[in-house]
PDB file of N, CA and C in Angstrom:
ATOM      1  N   UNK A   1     -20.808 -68.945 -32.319  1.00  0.00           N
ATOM      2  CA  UNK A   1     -21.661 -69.231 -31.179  1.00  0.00           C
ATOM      3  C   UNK A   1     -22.022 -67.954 -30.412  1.00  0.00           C
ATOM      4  N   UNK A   2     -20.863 -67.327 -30.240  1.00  0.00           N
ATOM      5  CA  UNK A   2     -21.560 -65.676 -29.924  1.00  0.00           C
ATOM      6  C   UNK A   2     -22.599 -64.989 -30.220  1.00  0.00           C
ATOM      7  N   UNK A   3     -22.408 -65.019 -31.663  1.00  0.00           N
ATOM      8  CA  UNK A   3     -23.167 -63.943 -31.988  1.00  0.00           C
ATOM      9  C   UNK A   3     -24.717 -64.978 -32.397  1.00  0.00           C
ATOM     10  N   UNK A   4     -24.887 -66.409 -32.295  1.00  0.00           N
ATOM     11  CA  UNK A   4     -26.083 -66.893 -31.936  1.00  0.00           C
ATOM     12  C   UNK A   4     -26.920 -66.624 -30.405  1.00  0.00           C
ATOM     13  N   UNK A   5     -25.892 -67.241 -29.389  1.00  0.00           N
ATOM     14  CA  UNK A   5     -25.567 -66.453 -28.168  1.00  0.00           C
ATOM     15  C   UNK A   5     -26.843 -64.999 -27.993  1.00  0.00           C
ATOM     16  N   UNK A   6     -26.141 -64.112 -28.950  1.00  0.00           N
ATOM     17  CA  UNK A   6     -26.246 -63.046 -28.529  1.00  0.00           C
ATOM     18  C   UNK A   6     -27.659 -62.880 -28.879  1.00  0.00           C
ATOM     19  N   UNK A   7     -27.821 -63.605 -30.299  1.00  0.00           N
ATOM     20  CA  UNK A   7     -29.788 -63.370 -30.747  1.00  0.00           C
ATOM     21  C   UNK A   7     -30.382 -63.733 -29.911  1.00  0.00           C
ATOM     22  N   UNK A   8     -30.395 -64.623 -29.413  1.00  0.00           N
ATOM     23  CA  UNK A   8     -31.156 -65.624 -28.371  1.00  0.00           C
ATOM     24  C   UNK A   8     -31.292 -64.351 -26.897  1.00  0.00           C
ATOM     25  N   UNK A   9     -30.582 -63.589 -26.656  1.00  0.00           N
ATOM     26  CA  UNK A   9     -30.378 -62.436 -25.859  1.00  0.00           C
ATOM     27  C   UNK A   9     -31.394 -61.532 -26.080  1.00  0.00           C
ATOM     28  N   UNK A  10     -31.408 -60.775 -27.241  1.00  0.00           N
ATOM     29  CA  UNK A  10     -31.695 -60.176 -28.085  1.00  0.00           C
ATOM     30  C   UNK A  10     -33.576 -60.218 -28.386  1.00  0.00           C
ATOM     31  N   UNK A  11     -33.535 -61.399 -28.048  1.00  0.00           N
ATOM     32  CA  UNK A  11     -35.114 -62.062 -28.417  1.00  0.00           C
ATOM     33  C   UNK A  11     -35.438 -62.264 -27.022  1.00  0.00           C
ATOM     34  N   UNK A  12     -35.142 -62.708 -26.068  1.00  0.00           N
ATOM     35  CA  UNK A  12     -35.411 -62.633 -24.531  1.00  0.00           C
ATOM     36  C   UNK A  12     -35.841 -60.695 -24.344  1.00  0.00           C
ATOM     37  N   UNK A  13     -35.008 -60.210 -24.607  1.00  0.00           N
ATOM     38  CA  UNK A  13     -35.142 -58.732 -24.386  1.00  0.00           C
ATOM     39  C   UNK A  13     -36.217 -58.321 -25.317  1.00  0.00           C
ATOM     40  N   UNK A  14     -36.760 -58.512 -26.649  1.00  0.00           N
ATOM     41  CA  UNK A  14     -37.794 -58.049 -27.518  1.00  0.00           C
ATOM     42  C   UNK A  14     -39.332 -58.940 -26.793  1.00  0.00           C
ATOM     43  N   UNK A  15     -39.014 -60.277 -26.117  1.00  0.00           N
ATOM     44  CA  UNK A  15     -40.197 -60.831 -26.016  1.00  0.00           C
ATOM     45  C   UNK A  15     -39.640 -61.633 -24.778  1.00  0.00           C
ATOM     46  N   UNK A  16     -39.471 -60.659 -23.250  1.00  0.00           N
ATOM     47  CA  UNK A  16     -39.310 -61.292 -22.482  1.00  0.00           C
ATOM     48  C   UNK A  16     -40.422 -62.283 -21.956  1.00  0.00           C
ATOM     49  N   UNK A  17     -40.120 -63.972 -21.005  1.00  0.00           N
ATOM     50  CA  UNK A  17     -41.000 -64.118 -20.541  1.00  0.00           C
ATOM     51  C   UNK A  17     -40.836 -64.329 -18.917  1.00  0.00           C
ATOM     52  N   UNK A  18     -41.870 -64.727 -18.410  1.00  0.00           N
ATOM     53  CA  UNK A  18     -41.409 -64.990 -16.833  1.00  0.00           C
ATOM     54  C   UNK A  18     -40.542 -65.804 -16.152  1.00  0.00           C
ATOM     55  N   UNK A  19     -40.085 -66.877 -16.806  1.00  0.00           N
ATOM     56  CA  UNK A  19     -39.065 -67.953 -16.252  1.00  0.00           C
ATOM     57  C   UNK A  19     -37.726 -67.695 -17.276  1.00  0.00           C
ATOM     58  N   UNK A  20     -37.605 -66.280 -17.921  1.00  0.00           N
ATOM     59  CA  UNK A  20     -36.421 -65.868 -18.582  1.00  0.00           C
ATOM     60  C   UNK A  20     -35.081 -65.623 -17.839  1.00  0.00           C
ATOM     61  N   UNK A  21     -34.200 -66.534 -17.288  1.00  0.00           N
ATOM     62  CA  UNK A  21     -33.492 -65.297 -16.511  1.00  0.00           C
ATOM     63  C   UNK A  21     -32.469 -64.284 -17.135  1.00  0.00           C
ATOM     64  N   UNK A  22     -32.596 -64.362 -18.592  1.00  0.00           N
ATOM     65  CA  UNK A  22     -32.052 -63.103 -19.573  1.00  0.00           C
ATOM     66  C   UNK A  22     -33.370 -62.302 -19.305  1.00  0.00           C
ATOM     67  N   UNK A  23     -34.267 -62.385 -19.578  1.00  0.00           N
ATOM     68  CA  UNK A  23     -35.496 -61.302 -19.594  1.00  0.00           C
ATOM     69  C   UNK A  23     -35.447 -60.879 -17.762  1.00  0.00           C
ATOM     70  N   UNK A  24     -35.049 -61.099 -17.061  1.00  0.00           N
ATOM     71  CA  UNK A  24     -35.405 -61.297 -15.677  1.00  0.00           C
ATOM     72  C   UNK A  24     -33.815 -60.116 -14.624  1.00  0.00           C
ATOM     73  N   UNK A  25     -32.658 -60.509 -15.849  1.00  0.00           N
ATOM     74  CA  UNK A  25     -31.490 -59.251 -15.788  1.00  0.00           C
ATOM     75  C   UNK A  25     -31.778 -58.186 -16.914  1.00  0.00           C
ATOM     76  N   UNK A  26     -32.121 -58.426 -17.610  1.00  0.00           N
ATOM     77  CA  UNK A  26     -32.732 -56.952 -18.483  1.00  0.00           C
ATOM     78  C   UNK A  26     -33.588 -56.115 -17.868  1.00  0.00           C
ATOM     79  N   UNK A  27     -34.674 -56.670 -17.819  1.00  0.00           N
ATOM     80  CA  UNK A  27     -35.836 -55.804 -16.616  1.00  0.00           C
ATOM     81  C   UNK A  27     -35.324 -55.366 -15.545  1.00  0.00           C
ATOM     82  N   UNK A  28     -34.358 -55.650 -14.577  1.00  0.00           N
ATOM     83  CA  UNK A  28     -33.994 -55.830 -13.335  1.00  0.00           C
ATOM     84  C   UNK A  28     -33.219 -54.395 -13.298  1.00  0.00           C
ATOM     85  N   UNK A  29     -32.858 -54.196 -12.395  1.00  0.00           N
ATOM     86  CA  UNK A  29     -32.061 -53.010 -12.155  1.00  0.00           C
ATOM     87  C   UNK A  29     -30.626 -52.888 -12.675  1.00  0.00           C
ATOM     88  N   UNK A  30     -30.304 -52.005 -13.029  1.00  0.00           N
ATOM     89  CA  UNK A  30     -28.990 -51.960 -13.952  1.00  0.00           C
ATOM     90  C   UNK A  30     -27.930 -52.887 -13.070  1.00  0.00           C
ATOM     91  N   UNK A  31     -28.072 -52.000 -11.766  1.00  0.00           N
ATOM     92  CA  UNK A  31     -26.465 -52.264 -10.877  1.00  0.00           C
ATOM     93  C   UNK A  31     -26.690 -53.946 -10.517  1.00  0.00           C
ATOM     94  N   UNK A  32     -27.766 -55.024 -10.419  1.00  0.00           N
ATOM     95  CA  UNK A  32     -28.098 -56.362 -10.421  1.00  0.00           C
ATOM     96  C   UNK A  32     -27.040 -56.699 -11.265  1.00  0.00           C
ATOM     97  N   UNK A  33     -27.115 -56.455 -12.682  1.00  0.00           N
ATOM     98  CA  UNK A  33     -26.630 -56.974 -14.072  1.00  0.00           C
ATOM     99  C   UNK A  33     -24.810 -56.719 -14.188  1.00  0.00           C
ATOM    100  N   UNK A  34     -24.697 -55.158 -13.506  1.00  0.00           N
ATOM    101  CA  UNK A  34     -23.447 -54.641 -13.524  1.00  0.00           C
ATOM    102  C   UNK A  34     -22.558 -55.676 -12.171  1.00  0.00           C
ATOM    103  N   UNK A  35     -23.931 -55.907 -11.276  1.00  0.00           N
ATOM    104  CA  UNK A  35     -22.506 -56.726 -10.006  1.00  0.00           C
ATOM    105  C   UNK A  35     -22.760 -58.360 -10.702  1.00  0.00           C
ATOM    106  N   UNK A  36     -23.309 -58.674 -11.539  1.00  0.00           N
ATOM    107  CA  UNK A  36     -23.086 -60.474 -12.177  1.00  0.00           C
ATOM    108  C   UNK A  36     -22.023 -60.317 -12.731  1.00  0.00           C
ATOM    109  N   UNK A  37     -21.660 -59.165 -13.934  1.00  0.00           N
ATOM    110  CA  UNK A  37     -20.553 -58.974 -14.188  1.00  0.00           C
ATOM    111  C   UNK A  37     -19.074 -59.112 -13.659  1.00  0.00           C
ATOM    112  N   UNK A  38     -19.451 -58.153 -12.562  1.00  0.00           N
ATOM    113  CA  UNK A  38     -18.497 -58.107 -11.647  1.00  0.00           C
ATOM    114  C   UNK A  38     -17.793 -59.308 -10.697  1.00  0.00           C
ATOM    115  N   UNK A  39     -18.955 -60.103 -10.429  1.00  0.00           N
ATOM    116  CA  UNK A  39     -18.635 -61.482  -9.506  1.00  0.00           C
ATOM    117  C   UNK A  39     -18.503 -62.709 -10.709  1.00  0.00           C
ATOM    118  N   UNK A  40     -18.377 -62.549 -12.293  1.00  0.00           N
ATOM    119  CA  UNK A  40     -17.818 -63.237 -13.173  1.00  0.00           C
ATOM    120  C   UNK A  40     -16.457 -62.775 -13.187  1.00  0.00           C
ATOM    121  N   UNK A  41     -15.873 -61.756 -13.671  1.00  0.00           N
ATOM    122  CA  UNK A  41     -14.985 -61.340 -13.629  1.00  0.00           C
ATOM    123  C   UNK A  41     -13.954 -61.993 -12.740  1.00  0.00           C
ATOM    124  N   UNK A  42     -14.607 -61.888 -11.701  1.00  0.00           N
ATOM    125  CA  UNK A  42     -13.634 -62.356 -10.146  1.00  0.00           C
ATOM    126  C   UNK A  42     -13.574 -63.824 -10.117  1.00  0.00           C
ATOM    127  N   UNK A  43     -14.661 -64.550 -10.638  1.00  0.00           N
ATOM    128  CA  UNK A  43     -14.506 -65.761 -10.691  1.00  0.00           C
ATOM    129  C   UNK A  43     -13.613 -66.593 -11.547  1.00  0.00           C
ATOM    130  N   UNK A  44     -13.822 -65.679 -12.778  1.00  0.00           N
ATOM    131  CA  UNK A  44     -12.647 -65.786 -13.949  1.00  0.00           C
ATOM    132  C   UNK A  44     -11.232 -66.124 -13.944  1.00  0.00           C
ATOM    133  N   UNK A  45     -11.085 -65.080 -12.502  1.00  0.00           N
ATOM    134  CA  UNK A  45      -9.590 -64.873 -12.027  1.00  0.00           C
ATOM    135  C   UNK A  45      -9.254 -66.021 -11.284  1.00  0.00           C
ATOM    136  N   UNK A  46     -10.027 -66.263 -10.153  1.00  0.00           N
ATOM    137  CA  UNK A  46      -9.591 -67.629  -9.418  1.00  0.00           C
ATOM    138  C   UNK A  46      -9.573 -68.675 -10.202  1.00  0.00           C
ATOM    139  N   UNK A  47     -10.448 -69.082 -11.125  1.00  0.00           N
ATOM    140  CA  UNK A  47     -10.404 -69.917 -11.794  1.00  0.00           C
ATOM    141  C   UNK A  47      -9.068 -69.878 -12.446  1.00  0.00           C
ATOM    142  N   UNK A  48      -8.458 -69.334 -13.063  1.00  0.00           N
ATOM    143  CA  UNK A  48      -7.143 -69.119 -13.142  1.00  0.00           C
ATOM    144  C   UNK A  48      -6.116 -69.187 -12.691  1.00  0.00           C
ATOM    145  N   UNK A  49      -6.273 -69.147 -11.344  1.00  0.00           N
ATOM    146  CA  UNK A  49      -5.195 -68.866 -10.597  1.00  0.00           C
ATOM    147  C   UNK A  49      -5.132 -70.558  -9.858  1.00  0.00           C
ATOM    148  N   UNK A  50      -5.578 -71.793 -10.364  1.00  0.00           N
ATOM    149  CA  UNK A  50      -5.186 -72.647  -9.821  1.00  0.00           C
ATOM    150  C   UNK A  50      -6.826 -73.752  -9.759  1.00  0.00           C
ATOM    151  N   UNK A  51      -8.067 -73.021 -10.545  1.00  0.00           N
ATOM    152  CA  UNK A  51      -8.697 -74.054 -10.532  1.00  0.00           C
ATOM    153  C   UNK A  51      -9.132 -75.133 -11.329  1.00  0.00           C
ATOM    154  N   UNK A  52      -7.973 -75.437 -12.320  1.00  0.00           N
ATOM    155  CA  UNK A  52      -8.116 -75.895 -13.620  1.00  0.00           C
ATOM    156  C   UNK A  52      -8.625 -75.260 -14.765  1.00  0.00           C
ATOM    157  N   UNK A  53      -8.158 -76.005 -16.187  1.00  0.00           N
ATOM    158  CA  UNK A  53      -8.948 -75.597 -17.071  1.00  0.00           C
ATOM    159  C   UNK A  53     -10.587 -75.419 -17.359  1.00  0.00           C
ATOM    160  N   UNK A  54     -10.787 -76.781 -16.835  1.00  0.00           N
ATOM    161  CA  UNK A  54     -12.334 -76.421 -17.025  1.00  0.00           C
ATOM    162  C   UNK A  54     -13.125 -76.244 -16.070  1.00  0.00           C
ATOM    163  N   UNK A  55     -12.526 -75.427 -15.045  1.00  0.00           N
ATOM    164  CA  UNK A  55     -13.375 -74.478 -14.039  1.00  0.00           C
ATOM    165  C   UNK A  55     -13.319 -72.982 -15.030  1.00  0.00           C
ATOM    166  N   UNK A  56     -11.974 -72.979 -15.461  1.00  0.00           N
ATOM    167  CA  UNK A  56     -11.920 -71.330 -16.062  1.00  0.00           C
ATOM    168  C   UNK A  56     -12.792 -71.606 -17.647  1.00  0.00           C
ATOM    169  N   UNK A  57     -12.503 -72.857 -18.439  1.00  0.00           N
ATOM    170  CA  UNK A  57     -13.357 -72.159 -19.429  1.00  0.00           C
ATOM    171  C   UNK A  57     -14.938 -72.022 -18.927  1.00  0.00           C
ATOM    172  N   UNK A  58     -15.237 -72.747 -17.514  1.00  0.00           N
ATOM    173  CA  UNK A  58     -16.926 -72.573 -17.356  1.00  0.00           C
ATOM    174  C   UNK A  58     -16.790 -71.444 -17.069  1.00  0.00           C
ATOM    175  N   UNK A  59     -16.154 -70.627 -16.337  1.00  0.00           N
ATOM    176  CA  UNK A  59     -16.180 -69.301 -15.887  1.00  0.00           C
ATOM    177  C   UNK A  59     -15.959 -68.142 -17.132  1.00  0.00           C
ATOM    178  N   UNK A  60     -15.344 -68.229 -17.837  1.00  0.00           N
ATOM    179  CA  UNK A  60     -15.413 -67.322 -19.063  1.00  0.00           C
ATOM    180  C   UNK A  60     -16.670 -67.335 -20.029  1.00  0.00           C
ATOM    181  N   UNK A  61     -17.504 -68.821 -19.926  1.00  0.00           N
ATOM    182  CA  UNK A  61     -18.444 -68.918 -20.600  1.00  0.00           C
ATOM    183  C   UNK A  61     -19.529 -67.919 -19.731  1.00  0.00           C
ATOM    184  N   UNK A  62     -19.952 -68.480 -18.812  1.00  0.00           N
ATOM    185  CA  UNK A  62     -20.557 -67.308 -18.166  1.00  0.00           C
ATOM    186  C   UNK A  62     -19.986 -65.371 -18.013  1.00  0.00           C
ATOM    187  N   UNK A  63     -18.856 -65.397 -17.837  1.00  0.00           N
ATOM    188  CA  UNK A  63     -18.781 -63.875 -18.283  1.00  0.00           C
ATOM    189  C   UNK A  63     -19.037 -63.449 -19.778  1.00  0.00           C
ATOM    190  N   UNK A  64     -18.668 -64.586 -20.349  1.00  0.00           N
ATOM    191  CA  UNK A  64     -19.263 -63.867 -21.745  1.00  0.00           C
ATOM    192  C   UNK A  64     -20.473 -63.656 -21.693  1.00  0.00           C
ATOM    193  N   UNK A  65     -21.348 -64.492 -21.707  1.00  0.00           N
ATOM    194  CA  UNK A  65     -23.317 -64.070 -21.334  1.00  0.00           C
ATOM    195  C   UNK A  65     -23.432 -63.396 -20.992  1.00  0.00           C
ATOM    196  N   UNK A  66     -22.824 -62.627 -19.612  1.00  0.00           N
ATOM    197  CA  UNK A  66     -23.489 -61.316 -18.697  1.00  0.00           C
ATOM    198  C   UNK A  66     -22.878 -60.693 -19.586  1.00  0.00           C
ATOM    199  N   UNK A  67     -21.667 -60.445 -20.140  1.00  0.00           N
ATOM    200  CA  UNK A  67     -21.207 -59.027 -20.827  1.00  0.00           C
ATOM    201  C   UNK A  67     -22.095 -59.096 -21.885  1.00  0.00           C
ATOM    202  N   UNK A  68     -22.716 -59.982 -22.461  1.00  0.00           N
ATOM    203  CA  UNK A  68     -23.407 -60.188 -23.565  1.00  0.00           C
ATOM    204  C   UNK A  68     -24.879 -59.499 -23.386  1.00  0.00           C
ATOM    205  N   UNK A  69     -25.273 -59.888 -22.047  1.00  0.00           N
ATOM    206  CA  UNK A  69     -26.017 -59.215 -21.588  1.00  0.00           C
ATOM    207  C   UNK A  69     -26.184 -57.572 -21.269  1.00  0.00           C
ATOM    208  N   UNK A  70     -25.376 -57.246 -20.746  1.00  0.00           N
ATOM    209  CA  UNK A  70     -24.957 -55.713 -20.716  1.00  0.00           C
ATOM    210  C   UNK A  70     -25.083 -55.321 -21.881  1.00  0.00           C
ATOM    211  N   UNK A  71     -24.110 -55.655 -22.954  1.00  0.00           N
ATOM    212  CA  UNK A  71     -24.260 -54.743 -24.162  1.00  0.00           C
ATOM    213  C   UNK A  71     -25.965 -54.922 -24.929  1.00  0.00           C
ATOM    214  N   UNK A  72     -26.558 -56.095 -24.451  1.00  0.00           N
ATOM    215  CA  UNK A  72     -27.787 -56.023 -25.027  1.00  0.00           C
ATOM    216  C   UNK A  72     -28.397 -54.825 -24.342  1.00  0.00           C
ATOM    217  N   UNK A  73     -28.521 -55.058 -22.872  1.00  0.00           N
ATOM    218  CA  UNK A  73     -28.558 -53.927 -21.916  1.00  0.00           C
ATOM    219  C   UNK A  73     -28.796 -51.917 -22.420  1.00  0.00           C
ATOM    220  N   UNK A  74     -27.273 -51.915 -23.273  1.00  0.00           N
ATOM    221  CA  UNK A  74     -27.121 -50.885 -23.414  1.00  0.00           C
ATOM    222  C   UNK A  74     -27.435 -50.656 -25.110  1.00  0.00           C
ATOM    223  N   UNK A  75     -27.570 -51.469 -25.788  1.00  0.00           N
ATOM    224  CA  UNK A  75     -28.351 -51.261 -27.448  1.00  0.00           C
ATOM    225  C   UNK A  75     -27.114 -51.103 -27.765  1.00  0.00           C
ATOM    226  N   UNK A  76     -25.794 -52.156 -27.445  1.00  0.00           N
ATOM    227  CA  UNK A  76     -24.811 -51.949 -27.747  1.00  0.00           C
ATOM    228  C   UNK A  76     -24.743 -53.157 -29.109  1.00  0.00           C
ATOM    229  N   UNK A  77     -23.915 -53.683 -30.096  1.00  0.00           N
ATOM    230  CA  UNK A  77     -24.018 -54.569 -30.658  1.00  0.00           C
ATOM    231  C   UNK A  77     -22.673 -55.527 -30.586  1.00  0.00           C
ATOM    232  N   UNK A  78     -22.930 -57.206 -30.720  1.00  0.00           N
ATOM    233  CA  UNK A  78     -21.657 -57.803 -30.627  1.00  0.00           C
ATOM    234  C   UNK A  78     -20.735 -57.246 -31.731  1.00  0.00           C
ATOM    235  N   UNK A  79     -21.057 -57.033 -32.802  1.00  0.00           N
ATOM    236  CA  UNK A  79     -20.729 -56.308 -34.045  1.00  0.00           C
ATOM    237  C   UNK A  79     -19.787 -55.081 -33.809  1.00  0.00           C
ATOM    238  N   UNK A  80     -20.689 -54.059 -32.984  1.00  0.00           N
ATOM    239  CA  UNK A  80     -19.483 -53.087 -32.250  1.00  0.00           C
ATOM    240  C   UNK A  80     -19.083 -53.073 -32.240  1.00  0.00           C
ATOM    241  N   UNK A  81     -18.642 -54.559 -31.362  1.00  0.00           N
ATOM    242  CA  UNK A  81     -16.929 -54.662 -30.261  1.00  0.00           C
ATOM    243  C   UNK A  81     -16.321 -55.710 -31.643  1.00  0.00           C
ATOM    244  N   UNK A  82     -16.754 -56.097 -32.028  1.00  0.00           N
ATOM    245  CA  UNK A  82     -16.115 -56.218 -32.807  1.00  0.00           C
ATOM    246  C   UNK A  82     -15.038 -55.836 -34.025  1.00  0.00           C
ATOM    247  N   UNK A  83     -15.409 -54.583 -34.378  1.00  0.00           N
ATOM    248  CA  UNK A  83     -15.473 -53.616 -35.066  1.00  0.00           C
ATOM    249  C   UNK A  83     -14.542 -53.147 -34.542  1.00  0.00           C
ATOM    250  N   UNK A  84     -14.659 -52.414 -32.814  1.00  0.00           N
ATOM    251  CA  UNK A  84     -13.275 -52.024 -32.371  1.00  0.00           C
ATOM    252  C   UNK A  84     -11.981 -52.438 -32.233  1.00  0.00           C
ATOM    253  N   UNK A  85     -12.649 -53.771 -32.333  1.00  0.00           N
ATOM    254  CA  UNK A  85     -11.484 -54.925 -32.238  1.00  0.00           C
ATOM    255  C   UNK A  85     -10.378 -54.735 -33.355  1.00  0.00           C
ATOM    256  N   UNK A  86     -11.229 -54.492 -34.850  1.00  0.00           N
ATOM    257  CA  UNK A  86     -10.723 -54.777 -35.925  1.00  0.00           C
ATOM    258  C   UNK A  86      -9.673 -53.216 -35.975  1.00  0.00           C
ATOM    259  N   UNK A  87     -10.379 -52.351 -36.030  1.00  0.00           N
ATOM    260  CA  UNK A  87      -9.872 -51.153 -35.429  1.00  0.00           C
ATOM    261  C   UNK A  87      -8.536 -50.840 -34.610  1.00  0.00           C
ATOM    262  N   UNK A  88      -8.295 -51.414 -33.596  1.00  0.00           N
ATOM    263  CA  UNK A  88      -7.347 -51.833 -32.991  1.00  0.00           C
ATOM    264  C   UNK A  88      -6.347 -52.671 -33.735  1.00  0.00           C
ATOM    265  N   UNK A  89      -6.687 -53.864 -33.792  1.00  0.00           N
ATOM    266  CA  UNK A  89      -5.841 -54.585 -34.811  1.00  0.00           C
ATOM    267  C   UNK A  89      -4.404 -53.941 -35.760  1.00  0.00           C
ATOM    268  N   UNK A  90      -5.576 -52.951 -36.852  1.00  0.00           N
ATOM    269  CA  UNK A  90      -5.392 -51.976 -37.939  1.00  0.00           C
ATOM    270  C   UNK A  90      -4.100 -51.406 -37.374  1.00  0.00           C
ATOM    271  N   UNK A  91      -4.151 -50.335 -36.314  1.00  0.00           N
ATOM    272  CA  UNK A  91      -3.206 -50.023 -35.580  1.00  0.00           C
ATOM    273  C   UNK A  91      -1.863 -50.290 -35.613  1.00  0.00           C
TER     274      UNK A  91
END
């Protein structure tokens, strides 16, 4: 689902349109995209810390998108991190 996820990203960014709001954080100013991140992150945590399961898996679903977003952001690939992952692993 990620890495479908991530085309669907991927194609917003090659052929943004106006009611995109992936095309709408791509265009947008970096630090916009970098503080969604940031206020997922945080949400992640509370959700954790006592707001049930399925407050936190909605909240991880959305940090995954924005990070998903970022690395589209940066011509990074899900593949990458993946890669480092495996890398690590190896270790």
């Amino acid at each position: 689902m990620l890495h479908e996820l991530f085309s669907v990203i991927e194609a917003r960014k090659a052929h943004p349109t106006p009611d995109s709001y992936t095309a709408r954080l791509l265009q947008g100013e970096e630090d916009r995209l970098l503080q969604k991140v940031g206020e997922e992150a945080i949400e992640v945590i509370l959700a954790a810390k006592g707001q049930g399961t399925t407050r936190l898996v909605e909240e991880v679903a959305d940090l995954f998108y924005h990070v998903l977003v970022l690395l589209a952001a940066h011509e990074v690939s899900l593949n990458d991190v993946e890669e480092e992952l495996r890398m690590r692993h190896r270790q």
